[in-house]
N, C-alpha and C. Protein backbone atom coordinates (compact mmCIF):
# COMPACT_ATOMS: atom_id res chain seq x y z
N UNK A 1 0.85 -1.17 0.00
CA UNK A 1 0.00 0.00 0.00
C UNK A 1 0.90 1.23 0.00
N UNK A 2 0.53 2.08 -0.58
CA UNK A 2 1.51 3.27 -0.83
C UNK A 2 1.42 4.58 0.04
N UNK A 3 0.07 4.52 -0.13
CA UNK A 3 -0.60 5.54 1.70
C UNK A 3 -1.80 4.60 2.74
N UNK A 4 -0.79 5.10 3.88
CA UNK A 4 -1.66 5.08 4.87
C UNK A 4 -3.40 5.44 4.08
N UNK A 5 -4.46 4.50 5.00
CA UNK A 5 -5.82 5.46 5.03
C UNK A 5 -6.06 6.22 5.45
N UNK A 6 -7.02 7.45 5.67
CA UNK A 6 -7.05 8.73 5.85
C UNK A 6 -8.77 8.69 6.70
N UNK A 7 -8.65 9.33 7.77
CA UNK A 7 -9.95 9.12 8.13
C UNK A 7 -10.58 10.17 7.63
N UNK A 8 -12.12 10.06 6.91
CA UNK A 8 -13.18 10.59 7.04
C UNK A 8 -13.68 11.74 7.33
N UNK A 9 -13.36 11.48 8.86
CA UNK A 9 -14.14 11.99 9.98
C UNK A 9 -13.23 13.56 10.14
N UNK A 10 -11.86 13.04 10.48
CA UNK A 10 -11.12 13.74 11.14
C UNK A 10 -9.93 14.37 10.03
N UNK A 11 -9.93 13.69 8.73
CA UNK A 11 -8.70 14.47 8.00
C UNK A 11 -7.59 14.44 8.11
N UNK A 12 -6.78 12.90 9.49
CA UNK A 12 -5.57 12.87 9.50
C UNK A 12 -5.43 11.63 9.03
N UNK A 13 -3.91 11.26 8.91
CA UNK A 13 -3.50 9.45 8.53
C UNK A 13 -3.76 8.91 9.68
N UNK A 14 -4.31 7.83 9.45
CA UNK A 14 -4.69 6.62 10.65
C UNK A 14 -3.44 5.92 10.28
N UNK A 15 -3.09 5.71 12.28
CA UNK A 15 -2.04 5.05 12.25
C UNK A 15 -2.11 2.92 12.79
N UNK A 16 -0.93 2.84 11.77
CA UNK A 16 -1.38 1.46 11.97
C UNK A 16 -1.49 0.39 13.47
N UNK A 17 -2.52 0.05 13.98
CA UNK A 17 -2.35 -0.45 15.04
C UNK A 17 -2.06 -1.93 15.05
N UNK A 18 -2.33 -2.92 14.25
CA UNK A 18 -1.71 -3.98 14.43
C UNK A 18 -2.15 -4.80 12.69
N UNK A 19 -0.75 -4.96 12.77
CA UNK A 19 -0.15 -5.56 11.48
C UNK A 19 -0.29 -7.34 11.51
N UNK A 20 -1.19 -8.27 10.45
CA UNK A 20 -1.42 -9.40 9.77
C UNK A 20 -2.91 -9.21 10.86
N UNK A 21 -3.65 -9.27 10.61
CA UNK A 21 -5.03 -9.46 11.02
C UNK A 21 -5.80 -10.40 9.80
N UNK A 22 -6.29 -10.93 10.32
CA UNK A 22 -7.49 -11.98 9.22
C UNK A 22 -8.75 -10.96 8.97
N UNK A 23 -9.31 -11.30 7.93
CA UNK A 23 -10.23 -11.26 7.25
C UNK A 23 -11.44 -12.30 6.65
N UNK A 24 -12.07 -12.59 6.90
CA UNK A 24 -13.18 -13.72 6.37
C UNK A 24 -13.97 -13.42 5.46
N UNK A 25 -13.87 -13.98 3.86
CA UNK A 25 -15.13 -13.63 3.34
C UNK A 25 -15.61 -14.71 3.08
N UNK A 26 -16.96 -14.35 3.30
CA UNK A 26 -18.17 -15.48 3.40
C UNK A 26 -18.58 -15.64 1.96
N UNK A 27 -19.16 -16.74 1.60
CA UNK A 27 -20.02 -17.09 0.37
C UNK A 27 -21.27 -17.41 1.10
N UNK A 28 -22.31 -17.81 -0.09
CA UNK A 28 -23.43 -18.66 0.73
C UNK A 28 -23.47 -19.88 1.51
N UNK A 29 -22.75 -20.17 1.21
CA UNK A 29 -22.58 -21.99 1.83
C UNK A 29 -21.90 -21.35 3.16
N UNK A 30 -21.27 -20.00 3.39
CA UNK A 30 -20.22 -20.30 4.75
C UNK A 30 -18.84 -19.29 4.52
N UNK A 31 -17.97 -19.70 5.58
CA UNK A 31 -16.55 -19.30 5.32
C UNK A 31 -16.34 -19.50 4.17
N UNK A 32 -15.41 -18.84 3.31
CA UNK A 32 -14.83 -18.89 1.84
C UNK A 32 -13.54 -18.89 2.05
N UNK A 33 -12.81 -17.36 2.29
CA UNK A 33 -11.45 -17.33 2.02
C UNK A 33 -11.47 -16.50 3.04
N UNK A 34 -9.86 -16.90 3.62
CA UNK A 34 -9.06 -15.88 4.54
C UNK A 34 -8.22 -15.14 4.15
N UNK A 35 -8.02 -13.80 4.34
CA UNK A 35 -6.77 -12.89 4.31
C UNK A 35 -6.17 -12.16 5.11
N UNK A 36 -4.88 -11.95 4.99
CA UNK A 36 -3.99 -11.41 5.85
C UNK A 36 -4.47 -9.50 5.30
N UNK A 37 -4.62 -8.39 6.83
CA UNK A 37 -4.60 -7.63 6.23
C UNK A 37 -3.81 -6.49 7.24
N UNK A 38 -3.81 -5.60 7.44
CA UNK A 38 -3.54 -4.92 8.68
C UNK A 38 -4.91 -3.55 8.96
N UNK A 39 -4.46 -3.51 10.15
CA UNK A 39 -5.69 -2.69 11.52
C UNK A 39 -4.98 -1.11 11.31
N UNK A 40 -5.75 -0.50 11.05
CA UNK A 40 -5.66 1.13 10.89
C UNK A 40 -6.47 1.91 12.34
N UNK A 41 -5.95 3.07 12.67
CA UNK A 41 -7.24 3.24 13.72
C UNK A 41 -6.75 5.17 13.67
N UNK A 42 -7.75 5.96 13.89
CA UNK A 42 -7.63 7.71 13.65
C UNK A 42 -7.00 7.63 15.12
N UNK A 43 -5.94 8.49 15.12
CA UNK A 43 -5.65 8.61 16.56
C UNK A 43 -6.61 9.62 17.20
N UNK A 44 -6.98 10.23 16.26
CA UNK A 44 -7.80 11.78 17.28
C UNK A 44 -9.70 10.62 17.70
N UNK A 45 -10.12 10.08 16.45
CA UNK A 45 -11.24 9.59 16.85
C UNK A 45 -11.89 8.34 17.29
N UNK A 46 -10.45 7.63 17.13
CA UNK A 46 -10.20 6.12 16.99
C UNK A 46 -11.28 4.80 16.02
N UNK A 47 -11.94 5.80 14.97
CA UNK A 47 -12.49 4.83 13.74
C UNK A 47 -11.51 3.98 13.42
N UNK A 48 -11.38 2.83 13.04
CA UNK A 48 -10.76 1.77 12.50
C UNK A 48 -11.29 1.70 11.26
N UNK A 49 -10.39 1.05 10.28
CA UNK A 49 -10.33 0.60 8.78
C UNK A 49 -8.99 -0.31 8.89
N UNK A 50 -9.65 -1.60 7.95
CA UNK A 50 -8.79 -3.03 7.93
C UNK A 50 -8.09 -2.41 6.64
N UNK A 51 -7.18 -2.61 5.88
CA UNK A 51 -6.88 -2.14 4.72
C UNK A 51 -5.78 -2.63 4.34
N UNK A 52 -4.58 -2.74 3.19
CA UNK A 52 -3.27 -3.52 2.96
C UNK A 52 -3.53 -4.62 2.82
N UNK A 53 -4.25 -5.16 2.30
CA UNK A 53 -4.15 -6.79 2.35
C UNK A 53 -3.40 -7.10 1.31
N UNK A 54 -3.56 -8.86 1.47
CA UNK A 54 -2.41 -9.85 0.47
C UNK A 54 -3.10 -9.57 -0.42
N UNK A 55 -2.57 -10.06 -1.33
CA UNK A 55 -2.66 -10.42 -3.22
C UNK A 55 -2.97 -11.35 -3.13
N UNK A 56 -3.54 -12.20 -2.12
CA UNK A 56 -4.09 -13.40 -2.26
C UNK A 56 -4.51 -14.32 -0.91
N UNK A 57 -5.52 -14.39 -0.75
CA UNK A 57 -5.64 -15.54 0.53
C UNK A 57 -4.81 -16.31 0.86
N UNK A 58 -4.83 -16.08 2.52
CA UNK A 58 -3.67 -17.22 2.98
C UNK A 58 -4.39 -18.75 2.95
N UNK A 59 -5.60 -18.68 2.95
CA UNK A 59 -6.37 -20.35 3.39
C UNK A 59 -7.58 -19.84 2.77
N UNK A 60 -8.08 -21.36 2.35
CA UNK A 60 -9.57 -21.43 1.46
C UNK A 60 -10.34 -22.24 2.23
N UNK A 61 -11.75 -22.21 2.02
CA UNK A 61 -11.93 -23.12 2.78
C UNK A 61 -11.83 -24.75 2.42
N UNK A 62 -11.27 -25.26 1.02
CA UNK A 62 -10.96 -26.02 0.48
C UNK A 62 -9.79 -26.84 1.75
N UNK A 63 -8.95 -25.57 2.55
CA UNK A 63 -7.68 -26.26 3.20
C UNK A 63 -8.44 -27.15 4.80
N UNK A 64 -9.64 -27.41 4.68
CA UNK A 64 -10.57 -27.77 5.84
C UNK A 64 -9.70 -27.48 7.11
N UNK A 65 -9.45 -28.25 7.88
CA UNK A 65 -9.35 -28.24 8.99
C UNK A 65 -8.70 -27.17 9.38
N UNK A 66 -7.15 -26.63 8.67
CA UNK A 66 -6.31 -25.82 8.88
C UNK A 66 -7.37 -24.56 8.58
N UNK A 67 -8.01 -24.39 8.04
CA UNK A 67 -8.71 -23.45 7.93
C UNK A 67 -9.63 -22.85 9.20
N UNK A 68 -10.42 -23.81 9.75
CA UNK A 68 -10.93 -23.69 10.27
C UNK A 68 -10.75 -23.02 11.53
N UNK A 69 -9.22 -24.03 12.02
CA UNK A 69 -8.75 -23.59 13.06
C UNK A 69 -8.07 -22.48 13.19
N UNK A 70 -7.10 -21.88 11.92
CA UNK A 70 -6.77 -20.74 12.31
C UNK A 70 -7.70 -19.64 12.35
N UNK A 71 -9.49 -20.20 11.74
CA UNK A 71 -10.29 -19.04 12.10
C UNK A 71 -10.95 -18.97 13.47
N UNK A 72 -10.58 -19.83 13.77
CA UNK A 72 -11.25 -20.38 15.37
C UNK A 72 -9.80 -19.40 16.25
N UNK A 73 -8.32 -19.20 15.74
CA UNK A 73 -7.75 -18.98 16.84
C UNK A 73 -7.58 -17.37 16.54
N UNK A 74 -7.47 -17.04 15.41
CA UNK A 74 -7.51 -15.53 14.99
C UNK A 74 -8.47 -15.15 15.86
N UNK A 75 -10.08 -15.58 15.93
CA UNK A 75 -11.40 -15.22 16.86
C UNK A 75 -10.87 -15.04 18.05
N UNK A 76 -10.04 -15.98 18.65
CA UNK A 76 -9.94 -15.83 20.05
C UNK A 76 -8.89 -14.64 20.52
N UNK A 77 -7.88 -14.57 19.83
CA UNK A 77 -7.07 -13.79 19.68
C UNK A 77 -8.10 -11.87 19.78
N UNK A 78 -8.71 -11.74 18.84
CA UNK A 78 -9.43 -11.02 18.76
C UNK A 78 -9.09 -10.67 17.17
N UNK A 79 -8.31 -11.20 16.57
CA UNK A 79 -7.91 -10.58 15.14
C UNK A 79 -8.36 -10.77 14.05
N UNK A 80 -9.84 -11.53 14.42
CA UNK A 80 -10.89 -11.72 12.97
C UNK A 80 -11.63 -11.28 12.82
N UNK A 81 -11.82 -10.36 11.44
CA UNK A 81 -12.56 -9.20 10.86
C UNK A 81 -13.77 -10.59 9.87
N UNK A 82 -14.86 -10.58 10.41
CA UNK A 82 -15.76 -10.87 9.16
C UNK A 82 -16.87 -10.11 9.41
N UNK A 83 -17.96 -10.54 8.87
CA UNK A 83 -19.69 -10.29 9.09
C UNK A 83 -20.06 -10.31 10.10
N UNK A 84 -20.67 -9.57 10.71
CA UNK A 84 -21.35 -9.46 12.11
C UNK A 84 -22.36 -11.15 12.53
N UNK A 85 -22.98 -11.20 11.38
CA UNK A 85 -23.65 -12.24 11.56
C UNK A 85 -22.55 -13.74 11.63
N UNK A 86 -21.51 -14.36 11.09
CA UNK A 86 -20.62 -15.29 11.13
C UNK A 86 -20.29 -14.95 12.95
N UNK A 87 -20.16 -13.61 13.42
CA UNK A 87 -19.22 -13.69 14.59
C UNK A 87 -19.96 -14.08 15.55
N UNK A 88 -21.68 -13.39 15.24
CA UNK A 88 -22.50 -13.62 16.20
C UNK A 88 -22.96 -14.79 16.44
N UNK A 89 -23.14 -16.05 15.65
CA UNK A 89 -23.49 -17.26 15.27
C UNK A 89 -22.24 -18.25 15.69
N UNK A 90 -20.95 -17.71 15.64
CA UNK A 90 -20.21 -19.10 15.97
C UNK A 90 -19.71 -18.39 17.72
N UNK A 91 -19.96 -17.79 17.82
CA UNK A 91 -19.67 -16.76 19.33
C UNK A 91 -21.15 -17.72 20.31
N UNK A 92 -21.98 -17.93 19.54
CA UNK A 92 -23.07 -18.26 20.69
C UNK A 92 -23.35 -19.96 20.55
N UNK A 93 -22.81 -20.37 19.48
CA UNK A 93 -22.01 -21.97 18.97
C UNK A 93 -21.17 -22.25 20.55
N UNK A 94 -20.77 -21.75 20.47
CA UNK A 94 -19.03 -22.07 21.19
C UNK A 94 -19.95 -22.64 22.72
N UNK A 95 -18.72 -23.27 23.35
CA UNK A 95 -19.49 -24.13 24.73
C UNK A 95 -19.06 -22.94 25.55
């Protein structure tokens, strides 16, 4: 990425707060693909934007298990960005 994102709100560069974060995009059936991306956040207002990602998914859901689990540990971690609805559904899954 060549610039920082720029917030919105406030008109300054958001600075990066934490670098390789996951990403989930869903299809209909479910999980699809994972990506590596990094965490932006405004220092003055603290909006966040995920942004920088790979050129390519690290895991499909083709890679089953490995997949699964690093979306199961990214979650716990706190470093998985998907759909509100995926987080809310496997968050109330869980024992």
């Amino acid at each position: 990425m060549s610039h920082r994102p720029v917030c919105g709100q406030c008109g300054v560069e958001m600075q990066m707060e934490k670098s390789g974060v996951y990403v989930l995009d869903m299809a209909d059936f479910g999980p699809y693909l994972l990506w590596l991306a990094d965490l932006f956040r405004c220092p003055k207002c603290k909006a966040g934007v995920v942004a920088g990602f790979a050129d390519r998914p690290c895991f499909r859901h083709e890679d089953g298990q490995t997949f699964t689990e690093t979306i199961d540990a990214a979650r716990n971690r706190g470093e998985l960005f998907a759909s509100r609805l995926y987080i809310e559904e496997t968050v109330k899954e869980a024992p």
